[in-house]
N, C-alpha and C. Protein backbone atom coordinates (compact mmCIF):
# COMPACT_ATOMS: atom_id res chain seq x y z
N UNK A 1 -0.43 -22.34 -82.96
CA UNK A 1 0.31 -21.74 -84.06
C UNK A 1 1.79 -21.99 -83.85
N UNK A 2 2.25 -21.88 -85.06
CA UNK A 2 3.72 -22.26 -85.17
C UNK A 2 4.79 -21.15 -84.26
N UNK A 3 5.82 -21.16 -83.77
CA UNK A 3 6.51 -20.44 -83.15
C UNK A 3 6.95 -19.58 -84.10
N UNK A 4 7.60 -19.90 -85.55
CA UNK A 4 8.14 -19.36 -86.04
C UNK A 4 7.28 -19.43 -87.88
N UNK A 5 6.78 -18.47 -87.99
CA UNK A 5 5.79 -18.55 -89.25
C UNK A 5 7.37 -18.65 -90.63
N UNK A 6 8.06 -18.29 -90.50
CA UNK A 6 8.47 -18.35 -91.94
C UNK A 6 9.07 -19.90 -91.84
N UNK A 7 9.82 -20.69 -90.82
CA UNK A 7 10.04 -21.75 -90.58
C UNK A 7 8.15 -23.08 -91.18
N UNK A 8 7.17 -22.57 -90.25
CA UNK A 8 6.25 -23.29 -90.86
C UNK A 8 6.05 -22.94 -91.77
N UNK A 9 6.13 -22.30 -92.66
CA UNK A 9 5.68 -22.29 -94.21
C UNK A 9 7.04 -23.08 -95.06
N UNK A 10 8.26 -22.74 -94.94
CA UNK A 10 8.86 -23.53 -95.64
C UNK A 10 8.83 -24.97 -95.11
N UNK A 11 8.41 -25.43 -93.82
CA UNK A 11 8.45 -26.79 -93.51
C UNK A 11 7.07 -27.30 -94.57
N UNK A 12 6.15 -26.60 -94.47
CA UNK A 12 4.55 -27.16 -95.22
C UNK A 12 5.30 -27.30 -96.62
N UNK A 13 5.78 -26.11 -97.08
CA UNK A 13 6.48 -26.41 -98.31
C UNK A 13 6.88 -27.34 -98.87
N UNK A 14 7.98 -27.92 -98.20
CA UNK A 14 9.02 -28.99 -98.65
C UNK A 14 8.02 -30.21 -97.92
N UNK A 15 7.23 -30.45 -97.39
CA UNK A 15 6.41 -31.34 -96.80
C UNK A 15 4.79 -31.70 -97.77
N UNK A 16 4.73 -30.74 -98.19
CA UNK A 16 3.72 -30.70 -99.38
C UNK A 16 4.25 -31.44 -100.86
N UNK A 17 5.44 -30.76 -101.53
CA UNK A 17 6.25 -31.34 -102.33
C UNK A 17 6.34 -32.74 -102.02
N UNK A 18 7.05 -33.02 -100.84
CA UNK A 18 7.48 -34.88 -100.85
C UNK A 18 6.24 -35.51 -101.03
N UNK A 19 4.77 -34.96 -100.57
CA UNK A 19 3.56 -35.60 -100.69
C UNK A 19 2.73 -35.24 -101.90
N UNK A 20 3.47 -34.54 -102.95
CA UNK A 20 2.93 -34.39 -104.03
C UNK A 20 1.37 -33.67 -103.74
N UNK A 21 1.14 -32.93 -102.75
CA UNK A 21 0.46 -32.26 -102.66
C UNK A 21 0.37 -30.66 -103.63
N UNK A 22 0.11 -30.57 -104.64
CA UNK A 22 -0.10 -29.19 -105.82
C UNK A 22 -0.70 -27.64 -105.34
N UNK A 23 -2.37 -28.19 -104.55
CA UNK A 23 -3.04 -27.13 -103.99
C UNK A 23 -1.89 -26.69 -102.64
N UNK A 24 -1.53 -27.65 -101.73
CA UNK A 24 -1.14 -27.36 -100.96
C UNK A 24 0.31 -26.58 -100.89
N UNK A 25 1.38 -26.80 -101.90
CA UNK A 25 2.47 -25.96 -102.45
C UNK A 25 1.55 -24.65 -102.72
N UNK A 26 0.93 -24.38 -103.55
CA UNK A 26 0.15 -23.25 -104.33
C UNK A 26 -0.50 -22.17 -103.08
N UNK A 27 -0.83 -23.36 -102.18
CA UNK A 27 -1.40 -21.98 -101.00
C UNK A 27 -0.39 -21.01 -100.47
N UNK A 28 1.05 -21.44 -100.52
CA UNK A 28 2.27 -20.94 -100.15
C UNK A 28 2.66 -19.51 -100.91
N UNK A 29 2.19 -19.38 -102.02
CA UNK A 29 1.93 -18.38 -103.15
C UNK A 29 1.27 -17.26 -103.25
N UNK A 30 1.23 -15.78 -103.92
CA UNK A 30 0.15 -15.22 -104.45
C UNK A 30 0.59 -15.07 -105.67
N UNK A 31 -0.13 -14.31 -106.35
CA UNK A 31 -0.28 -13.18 -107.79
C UNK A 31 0.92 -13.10 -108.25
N UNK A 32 1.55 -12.25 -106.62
CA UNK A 32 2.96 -11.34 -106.81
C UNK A 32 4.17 -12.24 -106.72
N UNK A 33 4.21 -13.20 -106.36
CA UNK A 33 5.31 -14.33 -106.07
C UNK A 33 5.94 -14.34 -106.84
N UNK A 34 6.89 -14.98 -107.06
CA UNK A 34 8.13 -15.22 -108.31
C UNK A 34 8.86 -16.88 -107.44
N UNK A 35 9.20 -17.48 -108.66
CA UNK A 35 9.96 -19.35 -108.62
C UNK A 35 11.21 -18.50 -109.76
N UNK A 36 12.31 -18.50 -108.77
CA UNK A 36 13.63 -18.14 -110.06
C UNK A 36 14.68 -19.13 -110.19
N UNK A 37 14.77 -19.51 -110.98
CA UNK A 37 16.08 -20.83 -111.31
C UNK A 37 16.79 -20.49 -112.19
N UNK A 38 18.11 -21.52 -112.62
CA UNK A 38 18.86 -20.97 -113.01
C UNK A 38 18.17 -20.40 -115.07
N UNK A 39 16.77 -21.43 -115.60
CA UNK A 39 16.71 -20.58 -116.85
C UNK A 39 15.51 -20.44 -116.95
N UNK A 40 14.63 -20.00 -116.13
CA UNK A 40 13.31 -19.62 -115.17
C UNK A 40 12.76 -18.74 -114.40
N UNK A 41 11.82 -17.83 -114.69
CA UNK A 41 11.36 -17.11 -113.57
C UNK A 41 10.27 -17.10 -113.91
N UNK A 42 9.54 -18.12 -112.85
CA UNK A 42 7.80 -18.10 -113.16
C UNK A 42 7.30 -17.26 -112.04
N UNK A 43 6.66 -16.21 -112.47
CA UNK A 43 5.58 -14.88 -112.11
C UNK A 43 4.36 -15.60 -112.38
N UNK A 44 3.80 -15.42 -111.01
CA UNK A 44 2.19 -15.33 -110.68
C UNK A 44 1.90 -16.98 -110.68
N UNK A 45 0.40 -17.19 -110.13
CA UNK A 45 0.28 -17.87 -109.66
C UNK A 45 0.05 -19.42 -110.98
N UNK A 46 -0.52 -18.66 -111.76
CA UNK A 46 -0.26 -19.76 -113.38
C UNK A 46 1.20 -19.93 -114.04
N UNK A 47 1.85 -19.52 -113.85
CA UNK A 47 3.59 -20.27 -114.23
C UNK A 47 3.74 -20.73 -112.89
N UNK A 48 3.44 -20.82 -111.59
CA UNK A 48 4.08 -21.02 -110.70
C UNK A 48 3.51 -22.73 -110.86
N UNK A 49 1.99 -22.61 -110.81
CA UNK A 49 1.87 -24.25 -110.99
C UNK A 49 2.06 -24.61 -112.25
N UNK A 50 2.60 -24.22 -113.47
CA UNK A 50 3.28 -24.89 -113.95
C UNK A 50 4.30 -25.62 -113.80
N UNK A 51 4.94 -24.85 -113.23
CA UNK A 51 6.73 -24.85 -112.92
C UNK A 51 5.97 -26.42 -111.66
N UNK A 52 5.60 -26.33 -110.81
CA UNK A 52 5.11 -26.88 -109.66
C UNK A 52 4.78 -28.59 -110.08
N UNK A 53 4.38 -28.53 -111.03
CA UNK A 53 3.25 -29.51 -111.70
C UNK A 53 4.16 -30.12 -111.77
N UNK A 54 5.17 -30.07 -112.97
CA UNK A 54 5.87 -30.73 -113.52
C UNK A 54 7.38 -30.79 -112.37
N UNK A 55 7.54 -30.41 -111.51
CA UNK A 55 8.75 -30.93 -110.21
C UNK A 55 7.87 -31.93 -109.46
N UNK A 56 6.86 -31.84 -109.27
CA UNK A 56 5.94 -33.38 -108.31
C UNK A 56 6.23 -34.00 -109.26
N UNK A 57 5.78 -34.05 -110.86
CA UNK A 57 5.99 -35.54 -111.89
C UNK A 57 7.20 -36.25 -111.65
N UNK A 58 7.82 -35.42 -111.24
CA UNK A 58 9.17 -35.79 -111.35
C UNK A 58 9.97 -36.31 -110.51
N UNK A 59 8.72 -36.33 -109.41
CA UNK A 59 9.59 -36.79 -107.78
C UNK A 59 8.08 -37.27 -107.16
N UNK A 60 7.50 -38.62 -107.82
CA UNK A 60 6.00 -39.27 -107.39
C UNK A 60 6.18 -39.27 -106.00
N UNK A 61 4.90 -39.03 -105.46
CA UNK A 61 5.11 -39.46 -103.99
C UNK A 61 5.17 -41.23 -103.78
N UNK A 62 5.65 -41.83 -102.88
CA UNK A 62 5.74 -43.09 -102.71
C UNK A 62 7.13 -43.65 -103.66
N UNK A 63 7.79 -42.97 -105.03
CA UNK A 63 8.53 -43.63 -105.69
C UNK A 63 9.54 -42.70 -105.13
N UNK A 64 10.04 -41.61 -104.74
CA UNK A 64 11.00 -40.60 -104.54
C UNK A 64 11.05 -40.52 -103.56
N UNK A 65 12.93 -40.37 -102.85
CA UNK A 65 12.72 -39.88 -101.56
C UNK A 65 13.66 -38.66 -101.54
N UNK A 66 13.64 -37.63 -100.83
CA UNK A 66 13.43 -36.37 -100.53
C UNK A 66 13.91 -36.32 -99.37
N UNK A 67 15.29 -35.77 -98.79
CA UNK A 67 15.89 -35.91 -97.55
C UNK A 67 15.86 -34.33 -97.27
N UNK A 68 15.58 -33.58 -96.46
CA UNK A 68 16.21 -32.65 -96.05
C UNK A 68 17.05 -31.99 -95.01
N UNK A 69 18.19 -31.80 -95.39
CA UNK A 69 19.72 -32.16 -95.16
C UNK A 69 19.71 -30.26 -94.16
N UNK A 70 19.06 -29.29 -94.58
CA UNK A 70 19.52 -28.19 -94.19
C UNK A 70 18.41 -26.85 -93.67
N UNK A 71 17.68 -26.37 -92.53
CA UNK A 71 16.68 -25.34 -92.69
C UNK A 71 17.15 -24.34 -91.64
N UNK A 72 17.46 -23.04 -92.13
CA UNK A 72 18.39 -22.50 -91.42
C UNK A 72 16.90 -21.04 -91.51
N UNK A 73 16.63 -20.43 -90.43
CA UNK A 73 15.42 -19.29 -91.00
C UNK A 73 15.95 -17.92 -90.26
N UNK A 74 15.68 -17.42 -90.59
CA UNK A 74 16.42 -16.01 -89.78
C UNK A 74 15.21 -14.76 -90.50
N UNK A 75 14.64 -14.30 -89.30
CA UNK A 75 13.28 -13.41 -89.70
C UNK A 75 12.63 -14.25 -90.71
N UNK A 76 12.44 -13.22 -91.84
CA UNK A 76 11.48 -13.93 -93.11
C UNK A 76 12.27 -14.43 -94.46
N UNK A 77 13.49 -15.02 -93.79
CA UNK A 77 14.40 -15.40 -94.94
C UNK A 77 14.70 -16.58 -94.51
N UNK A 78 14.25 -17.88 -95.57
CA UNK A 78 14.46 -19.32 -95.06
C UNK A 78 15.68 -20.08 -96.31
N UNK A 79 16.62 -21.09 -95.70
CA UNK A 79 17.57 -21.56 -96.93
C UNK A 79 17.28 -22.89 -96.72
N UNK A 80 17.45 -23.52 -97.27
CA UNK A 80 17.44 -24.92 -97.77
C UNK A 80 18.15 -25.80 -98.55
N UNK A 81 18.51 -27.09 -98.03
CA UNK A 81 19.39 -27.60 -98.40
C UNK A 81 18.87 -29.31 -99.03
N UNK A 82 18.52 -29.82 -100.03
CA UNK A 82 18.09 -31.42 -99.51
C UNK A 82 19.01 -31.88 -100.97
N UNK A 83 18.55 -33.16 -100.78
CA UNK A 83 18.78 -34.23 -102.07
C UNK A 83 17.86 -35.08 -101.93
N UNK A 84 17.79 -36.14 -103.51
CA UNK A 84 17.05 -37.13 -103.66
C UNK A 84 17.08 -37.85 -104.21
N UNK A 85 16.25 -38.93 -104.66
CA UNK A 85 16.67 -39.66 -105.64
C UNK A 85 15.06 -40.42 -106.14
N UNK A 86 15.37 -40.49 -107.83
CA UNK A 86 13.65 -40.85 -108.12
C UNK A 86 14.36 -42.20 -108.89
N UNK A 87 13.44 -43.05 -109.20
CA UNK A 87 13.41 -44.21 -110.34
C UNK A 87 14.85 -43.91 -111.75
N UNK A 88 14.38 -42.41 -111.98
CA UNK A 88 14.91 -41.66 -112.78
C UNK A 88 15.85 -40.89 -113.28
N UNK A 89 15.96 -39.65 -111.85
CA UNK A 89 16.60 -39.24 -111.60
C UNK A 89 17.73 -39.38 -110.44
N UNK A 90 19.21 -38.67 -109.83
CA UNK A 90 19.47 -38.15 -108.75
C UNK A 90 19.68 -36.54 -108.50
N UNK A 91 19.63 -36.61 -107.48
CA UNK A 91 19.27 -35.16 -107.22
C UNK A 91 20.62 -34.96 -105.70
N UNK A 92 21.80 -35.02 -106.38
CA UNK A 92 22.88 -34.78 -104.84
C UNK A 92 22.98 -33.56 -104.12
N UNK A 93 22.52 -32.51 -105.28
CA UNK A 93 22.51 -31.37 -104.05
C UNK A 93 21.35 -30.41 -104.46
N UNK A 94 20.29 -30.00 -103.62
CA UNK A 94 19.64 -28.82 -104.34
C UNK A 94 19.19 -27.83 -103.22
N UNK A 95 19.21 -26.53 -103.55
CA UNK A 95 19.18 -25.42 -102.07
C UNK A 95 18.33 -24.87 -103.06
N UNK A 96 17.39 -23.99 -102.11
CA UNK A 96 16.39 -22.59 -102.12
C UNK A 96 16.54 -21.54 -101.12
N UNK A 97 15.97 -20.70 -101.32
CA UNK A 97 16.46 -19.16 -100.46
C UNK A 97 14.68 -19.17 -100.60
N UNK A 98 13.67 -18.52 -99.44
CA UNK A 98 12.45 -18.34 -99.68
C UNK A 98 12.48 -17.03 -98.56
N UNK A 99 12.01 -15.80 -99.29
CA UNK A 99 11.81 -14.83 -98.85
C UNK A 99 10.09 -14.73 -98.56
N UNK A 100 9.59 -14.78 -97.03
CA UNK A 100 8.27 -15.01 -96.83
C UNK A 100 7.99 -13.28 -96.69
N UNK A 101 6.59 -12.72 -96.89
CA UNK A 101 5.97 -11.81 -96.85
C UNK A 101 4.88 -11.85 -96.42
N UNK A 102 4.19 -11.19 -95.22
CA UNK A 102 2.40 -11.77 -95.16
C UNK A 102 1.98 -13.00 -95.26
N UNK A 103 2.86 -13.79 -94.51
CA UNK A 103 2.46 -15.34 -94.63
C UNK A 103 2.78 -16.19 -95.70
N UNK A 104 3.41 -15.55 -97.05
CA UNK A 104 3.26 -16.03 -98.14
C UNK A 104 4.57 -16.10 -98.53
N UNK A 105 5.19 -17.30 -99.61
CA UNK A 105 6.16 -16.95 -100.40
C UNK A 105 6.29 -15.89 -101.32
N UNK A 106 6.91 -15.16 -101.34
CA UNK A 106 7.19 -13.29 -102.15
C UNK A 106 8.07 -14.07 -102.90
N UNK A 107 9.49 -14.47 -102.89
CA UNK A 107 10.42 -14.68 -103.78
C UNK A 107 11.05 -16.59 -103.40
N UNK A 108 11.31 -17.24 -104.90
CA UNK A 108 11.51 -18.20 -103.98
C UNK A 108 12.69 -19.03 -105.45
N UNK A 109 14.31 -19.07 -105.01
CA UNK A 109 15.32 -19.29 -105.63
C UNK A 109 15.25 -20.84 -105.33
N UNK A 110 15.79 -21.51 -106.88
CA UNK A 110 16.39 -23.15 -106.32
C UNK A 110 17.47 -23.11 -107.90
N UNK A 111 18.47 -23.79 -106.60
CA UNK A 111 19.40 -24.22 -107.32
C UNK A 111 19.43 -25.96 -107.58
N UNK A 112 20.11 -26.05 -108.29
CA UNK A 112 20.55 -27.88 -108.15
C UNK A 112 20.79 -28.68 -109.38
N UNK A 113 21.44 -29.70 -108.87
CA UNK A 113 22.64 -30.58 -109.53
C UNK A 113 21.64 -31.92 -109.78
N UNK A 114 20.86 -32.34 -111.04
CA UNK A 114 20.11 -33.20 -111.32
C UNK A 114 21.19 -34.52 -112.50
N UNK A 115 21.27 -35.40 -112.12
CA UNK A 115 21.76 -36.27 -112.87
C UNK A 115 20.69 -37.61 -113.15
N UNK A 116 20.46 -37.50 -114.65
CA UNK A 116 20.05 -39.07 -115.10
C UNK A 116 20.59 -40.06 -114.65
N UNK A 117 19.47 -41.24 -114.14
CA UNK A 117 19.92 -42.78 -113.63
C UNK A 117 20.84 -43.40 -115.28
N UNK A 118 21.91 -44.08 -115.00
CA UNK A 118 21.42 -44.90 -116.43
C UNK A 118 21.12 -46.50 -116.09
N UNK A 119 21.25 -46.88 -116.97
CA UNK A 119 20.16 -48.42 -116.56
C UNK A 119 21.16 -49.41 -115.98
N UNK A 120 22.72 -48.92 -115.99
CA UNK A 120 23.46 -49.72 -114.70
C UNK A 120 23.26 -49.01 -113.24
N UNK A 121 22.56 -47.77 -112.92
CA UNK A 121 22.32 -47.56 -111.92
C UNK A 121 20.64 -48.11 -111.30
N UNK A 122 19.96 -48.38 -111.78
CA UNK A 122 18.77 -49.01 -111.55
C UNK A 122 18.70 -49.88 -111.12
């Protein structure tokens, strides 16, 4: 077992995401969870894979890469820092705050700065 449980869950996290893994983000979850952004707050576990679904479309595994730049954990409060870049998109800065509970994500904030490629950046 992991030394530090709220550290392995946000590592599976952001490690699930880059692999476009859905079930495996979702196990991170319950009922009671909350995803809050800046014009977003998906409650329970059906907005959450919504919200979920459509951030993997958006960052394929194999076409996107996904750096993470920052994991700072202190008790059951984890921050995060990465960037990326898809076919599509860039992504220069984006942070989360994940408040773990019982193994699980309870509350989980993302911020970030998404800019369209245009077709001189391609």
């Amino acid at each position: 077992m992991h030394s530090n449980p709220t550290q392995f869950i946000i590592e599976h996290h952001f490690n699930s995401f880059v692999n476009n893994d859905l079930e495996a983000l979702m196990s991170n979850y319950t009922e009671n969870s909350k995803v809050i952004m800046l014009d977003i707050v998906a409650s329970g576990l059906d907005e959450i894979r919504r919200l979920l679904t459509g951030a993997i479309n958006n960052f394929p595994a194999g076409e996107a890469e996904i750096i993470l730049d920052t994991l700072i954990v202190d008790g059951d409060l984890g921050y995060t820092i990465w960037h990326g870049e898809t076919n599509s998109v860039v992504v220069p800065f984006s942070t989360a705050t994940y408040l773990i509970q019982d193994g699980k994500i309870h509350r989980h904030t993302i911020g970030r700065i998404t800019q369209a490629k245009t077709p001189l950046d391609q």
